[in-house]
C-alpha atoms as a PDB file:
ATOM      1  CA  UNK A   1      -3.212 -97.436-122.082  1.00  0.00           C
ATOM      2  CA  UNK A   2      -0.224 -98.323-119.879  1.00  0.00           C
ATOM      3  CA  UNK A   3      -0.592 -99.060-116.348  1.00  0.00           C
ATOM      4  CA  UNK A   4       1.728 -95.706-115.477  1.00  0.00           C
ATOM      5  CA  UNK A   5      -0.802 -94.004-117.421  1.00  0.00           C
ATOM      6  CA  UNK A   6      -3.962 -95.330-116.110  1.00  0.00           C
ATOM      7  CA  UNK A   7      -2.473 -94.426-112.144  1.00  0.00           C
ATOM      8  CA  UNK A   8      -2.252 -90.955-113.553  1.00  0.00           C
ATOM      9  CA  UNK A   9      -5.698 -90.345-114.641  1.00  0.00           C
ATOM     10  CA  UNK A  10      -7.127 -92.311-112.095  1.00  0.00           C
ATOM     11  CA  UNK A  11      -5.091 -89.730-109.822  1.00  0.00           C
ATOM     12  CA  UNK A  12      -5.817 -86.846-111.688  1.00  0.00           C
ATOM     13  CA  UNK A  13      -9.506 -87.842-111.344  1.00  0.00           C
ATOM     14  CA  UNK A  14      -9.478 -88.231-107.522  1.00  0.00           C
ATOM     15  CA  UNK A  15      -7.397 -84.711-106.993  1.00  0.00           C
ATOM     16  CA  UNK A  16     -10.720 -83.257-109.524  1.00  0.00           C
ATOM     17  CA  UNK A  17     -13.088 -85.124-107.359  1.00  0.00           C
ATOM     18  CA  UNK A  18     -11.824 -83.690-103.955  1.00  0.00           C
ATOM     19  CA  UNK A  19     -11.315 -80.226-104.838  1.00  0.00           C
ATOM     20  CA  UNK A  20     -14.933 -80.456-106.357  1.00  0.00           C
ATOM     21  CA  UNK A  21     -17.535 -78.316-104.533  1.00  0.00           C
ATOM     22  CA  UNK A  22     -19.796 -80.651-102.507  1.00  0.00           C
ATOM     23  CA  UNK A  23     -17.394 -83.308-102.491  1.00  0.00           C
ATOM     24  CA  UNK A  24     -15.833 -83.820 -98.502  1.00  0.00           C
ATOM     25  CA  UNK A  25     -12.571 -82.490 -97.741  1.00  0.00           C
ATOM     26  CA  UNK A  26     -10.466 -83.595 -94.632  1.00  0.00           C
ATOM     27  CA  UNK A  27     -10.518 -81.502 -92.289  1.00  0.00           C
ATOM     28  CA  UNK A  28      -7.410 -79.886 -90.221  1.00  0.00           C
ATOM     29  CA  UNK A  29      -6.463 -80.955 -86.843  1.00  0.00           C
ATOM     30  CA  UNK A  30      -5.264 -77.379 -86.110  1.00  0.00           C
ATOM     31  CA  UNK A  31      -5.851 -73.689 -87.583  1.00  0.00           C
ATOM     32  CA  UNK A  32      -4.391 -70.570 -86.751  1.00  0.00           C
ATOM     33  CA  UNK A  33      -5.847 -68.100 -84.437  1.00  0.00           C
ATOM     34  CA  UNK A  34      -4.156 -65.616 -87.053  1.00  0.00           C
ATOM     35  CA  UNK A  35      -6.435 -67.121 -89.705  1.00  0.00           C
ATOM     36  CA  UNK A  36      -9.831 -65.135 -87.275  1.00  0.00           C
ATOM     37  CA  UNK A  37      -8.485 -61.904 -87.253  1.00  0.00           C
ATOM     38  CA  UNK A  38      -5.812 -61.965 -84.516  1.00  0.00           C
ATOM     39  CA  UNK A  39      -3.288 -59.554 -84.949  1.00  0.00           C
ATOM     40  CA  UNK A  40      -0.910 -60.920 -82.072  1.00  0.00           C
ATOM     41  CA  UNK A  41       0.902 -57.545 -82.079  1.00  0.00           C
ATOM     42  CA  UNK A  42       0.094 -58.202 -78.289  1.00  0.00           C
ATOM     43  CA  UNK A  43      -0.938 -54.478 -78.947  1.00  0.00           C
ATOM     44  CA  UNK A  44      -4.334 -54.752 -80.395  1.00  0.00           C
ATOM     45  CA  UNK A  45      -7.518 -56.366 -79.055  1.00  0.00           C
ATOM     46  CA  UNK A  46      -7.324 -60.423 -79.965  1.00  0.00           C
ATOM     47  CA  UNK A  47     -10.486 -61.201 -78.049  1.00  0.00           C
ATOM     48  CA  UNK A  48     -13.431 -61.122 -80.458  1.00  0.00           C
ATOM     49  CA  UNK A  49     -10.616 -63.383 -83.224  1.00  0.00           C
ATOM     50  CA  UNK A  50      -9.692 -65.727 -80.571  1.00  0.00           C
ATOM     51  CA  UNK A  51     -13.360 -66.176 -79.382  1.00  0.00           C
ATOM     52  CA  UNK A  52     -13.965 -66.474 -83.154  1.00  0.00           C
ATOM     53  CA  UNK A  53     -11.391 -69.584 -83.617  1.00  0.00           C
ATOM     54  CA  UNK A  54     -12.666 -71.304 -80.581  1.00  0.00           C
ATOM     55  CA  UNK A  55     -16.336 -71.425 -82.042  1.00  0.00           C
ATOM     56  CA  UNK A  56     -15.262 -72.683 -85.546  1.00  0.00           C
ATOM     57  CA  UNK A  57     -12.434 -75.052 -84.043  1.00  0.00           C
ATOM     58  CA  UNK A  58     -15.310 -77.027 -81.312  1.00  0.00           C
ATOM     59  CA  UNK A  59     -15.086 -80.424 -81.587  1.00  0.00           C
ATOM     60  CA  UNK A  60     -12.942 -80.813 -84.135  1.00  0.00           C
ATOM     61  CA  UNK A  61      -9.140 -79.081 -84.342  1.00  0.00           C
ATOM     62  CA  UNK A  62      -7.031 -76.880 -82.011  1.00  0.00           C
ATOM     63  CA  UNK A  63      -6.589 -73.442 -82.068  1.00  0.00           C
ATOM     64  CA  UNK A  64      -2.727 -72.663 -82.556  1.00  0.00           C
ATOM     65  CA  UNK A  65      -1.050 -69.498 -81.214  1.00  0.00           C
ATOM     66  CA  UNK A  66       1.713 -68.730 -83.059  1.00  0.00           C
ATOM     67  CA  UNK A  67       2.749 -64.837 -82.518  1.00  0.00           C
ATOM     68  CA  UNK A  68       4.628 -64.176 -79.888  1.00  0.00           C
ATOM     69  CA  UNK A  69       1.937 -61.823 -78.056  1.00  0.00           C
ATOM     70  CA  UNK A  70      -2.201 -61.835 -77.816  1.00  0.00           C
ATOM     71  CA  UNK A  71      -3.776 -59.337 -75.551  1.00  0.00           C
ATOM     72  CA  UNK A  72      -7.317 -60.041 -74.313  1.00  0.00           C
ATOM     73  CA  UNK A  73      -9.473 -57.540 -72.856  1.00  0.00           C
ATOM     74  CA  UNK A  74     -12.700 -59.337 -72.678  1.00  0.00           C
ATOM     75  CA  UNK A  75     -13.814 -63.060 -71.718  1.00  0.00           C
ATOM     76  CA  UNK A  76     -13.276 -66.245 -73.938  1.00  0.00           C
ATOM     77  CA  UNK A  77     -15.918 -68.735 -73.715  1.00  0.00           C
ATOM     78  CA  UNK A  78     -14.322 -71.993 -74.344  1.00  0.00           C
ATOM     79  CA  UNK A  79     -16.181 -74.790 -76.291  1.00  0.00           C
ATOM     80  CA  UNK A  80     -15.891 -79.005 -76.090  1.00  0.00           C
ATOM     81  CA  UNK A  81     -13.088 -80.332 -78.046  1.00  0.00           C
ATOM     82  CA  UNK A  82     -10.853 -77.441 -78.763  1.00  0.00           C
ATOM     83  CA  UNK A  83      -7.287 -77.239 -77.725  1.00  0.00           C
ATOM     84  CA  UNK A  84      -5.009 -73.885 -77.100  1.00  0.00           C
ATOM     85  CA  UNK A  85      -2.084 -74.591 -78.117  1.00  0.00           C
ATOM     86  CA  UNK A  86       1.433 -72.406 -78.837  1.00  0.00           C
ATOM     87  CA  UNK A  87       3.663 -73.142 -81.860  1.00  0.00           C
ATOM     88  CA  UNK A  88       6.276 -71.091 -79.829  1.00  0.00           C
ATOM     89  CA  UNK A  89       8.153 -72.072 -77.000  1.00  0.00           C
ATOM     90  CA  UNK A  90       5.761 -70.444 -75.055  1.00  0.00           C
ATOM     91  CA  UNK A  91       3.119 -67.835 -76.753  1.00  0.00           C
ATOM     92  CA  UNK A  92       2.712 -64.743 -74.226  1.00  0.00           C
ATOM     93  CA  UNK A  93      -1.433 -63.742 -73.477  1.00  0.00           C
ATOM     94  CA  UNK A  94      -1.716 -61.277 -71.369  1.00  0.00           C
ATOM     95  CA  UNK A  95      -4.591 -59.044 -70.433  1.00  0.00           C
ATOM     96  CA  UNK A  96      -5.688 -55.659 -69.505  1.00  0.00           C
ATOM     97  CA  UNK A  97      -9.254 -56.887 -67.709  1.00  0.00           C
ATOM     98  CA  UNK A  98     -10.474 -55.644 -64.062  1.00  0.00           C
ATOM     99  CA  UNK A  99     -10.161 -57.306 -61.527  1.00  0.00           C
ATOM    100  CA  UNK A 100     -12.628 -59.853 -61.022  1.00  0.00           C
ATOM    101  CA  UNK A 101     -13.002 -61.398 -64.434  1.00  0.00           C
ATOM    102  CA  UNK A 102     -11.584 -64.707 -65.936  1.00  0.00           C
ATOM    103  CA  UNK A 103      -9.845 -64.572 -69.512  1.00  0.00           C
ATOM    104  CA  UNK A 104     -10.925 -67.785 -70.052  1.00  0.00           C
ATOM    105  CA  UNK A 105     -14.468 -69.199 -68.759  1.00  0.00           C
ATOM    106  CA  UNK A 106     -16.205 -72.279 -69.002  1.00  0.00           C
ATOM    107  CA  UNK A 107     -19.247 -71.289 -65.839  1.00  0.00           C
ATOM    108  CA  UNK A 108     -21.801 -74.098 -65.596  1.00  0.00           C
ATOM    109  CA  UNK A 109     -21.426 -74.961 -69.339  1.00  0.00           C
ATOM    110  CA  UNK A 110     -23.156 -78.343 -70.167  1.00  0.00           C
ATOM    111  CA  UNK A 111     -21.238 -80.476 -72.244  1.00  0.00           C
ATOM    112  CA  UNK A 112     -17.828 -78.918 -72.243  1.00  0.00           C
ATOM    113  CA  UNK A 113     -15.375 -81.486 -72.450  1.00  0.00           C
ATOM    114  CA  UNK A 114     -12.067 -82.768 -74.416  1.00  0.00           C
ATOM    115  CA  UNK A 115     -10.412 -79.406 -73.544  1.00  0.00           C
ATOM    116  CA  UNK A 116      -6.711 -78.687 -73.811  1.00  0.00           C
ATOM    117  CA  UNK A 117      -4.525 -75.798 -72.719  1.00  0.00           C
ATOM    118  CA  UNK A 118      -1.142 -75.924 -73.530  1.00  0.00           C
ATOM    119  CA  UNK A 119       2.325 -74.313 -73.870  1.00  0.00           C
ATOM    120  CA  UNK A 120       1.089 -70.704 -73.406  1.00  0.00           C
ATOM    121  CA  UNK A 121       1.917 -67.756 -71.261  1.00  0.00           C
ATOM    122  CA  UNK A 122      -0.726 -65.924 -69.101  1.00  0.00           C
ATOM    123  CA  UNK A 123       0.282 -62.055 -67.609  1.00  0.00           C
ATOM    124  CA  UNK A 124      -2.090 -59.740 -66.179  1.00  0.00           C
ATOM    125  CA  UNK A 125      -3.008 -57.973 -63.164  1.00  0.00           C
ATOM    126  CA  UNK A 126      -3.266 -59.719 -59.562  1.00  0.00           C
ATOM    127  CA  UNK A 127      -6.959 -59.589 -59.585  1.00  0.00           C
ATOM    128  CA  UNK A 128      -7.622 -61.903 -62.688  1.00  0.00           C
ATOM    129  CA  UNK A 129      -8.525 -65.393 -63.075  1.00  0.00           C
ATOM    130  CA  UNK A 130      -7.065 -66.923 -66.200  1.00  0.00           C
ATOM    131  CA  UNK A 131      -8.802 -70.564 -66.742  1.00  0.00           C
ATOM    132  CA  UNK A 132     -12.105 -70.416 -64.731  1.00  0.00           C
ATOM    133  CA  UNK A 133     -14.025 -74.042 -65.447  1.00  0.00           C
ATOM    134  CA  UNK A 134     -17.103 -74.856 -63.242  1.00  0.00           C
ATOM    135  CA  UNK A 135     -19.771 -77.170 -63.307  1.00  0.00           C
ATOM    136  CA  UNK A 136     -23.003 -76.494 -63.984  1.00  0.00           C
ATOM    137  CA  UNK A 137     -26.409 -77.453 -62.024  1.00  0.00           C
ATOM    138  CA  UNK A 138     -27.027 -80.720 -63.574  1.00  0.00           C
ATOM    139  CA  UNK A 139     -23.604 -81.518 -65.373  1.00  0.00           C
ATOM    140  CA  UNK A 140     -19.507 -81.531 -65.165  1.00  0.00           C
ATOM    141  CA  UNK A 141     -16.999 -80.958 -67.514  1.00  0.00           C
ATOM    142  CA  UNK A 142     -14.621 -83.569 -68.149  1.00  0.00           C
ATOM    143  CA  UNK A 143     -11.175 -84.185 -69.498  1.00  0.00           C
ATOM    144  CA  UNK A 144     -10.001 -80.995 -68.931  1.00  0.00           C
ATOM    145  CA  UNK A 145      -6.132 -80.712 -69.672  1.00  0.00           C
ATOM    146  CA  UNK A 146      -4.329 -77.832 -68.427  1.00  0.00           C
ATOM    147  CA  UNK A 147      -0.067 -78.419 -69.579  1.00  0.00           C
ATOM    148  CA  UNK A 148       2.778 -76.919 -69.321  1.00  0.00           C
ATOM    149  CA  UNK A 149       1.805 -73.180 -69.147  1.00  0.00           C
ATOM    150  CA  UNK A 150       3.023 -70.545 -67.365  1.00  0.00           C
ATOM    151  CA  UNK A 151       0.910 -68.375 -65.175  1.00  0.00           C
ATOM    152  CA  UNK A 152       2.231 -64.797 -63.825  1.00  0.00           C
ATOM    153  CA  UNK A 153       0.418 -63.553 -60.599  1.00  0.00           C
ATOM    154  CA  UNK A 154      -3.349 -63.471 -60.228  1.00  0.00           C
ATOM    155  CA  UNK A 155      -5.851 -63.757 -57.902  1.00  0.00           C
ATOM    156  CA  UNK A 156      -6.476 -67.173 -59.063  1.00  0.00           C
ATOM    157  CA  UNK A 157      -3.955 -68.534 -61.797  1.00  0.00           C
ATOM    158  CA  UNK A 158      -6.552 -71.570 -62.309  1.00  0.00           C
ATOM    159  CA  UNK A 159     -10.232 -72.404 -60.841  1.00  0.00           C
ATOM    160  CA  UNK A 160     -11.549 -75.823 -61.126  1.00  0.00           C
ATOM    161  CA  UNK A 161     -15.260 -76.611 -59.518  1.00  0.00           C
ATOM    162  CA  UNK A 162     -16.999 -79.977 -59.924  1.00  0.00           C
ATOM    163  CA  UNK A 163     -14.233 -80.958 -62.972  1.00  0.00           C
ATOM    164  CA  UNK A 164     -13.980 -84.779 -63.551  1.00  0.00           C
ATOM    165  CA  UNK A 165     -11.191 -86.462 -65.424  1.00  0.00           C
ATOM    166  CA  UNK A 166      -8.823 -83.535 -65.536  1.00  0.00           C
ATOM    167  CA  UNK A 167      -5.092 -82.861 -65.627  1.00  0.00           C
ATOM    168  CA  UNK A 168      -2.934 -80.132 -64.330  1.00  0.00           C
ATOM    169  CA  UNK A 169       0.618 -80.871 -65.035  1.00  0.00           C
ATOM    170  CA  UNK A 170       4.048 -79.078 -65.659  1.00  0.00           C
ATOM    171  CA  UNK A 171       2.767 -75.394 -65.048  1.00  0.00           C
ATOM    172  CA  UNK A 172       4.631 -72.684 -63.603  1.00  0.00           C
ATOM    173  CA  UNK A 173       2.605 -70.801 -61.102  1.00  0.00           C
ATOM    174  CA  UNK A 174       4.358 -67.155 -60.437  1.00  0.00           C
ATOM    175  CA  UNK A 175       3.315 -65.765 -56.532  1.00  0.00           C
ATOM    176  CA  UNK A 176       0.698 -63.376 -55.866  1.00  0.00           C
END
């Protein structure tokens, strides 16, 4: 058997192997909020979707927003190690909530760190809080990122208690 030959097989054999069930594949850096039922119609309820990317995407891979509108009319918890990212220029999430609540939440959550918010665009009415991260009774987040967003008025565009190792840089903050 020639060398060329052998390479191929050997190749061939490896492709087999990974695509084998119980054989490890690698795992994305990034999937699609689309890909957990978001519709991004901006339209249509993307809560329960985006809530649903966040859990499978903790810890390992960032959750990419790639439509050019999400409407949330409930809370997303966020979860260590998960970034929210846009694809666009600037993905538009806006939300329909009372007055009062945060779109996303992180209250006294142990262990939430390695966070990233990035690149989107947050609408909604003056009474909503759109990143609310606190710490909890016996433990802080860290290495919270918050970059390059765009927040329209709210009662509080961002709300960070007891955060260590954060950043907030290059946002847009509209007035109240």
């Amino acid at each position: 058997m020639t060398l060329s030959k052998l390479l191929m097989v050997i190749s061939f054999g490896v492709m087999m192997a990974a695509a084998t069930p119980g054989h490890a594949m690698q795992t994305p850096t990034s999937r699609n909020v689309e890909e957990f039922g978001a519709l991004g119609d901006g339209v249509s309820d993307d809560t329960a979707a985006i809530q649903r990317g966040v859990v499978d995407c903790a810890g390992k891979c960032d959750l990419i927003f790639s439509a050019p509108s999400y409407r949330i009319d409930g809370t997303v918890v966020l979860a260590a190690g998960v970034g929210l990212r846009s694809t666009r220029e600037s993905a538009l999430i806006k939300t329909t909530s009372a007055n009062g609540n945060s779109m996303l939440l992180s209250s006294g959550k142990c262990g939430l760190s390695s966070v990233t918010i990035g690149g989107l665009q947050f609408i909604g009415n003056k009474g909503i809080t759109f990143v609310n991260i606190q710490a909890g009774a016996n433990c802080r987040p860290t290495k919270i990122s918050i970059e390059h967003n765009n927040f329209g008025p709210s009662h509080m565009a961002v709300f960070l208690i007891g955060v260590d190792d954060s950043r907030i840089v290059g946002n847009r903050f509209a007035g109240s």
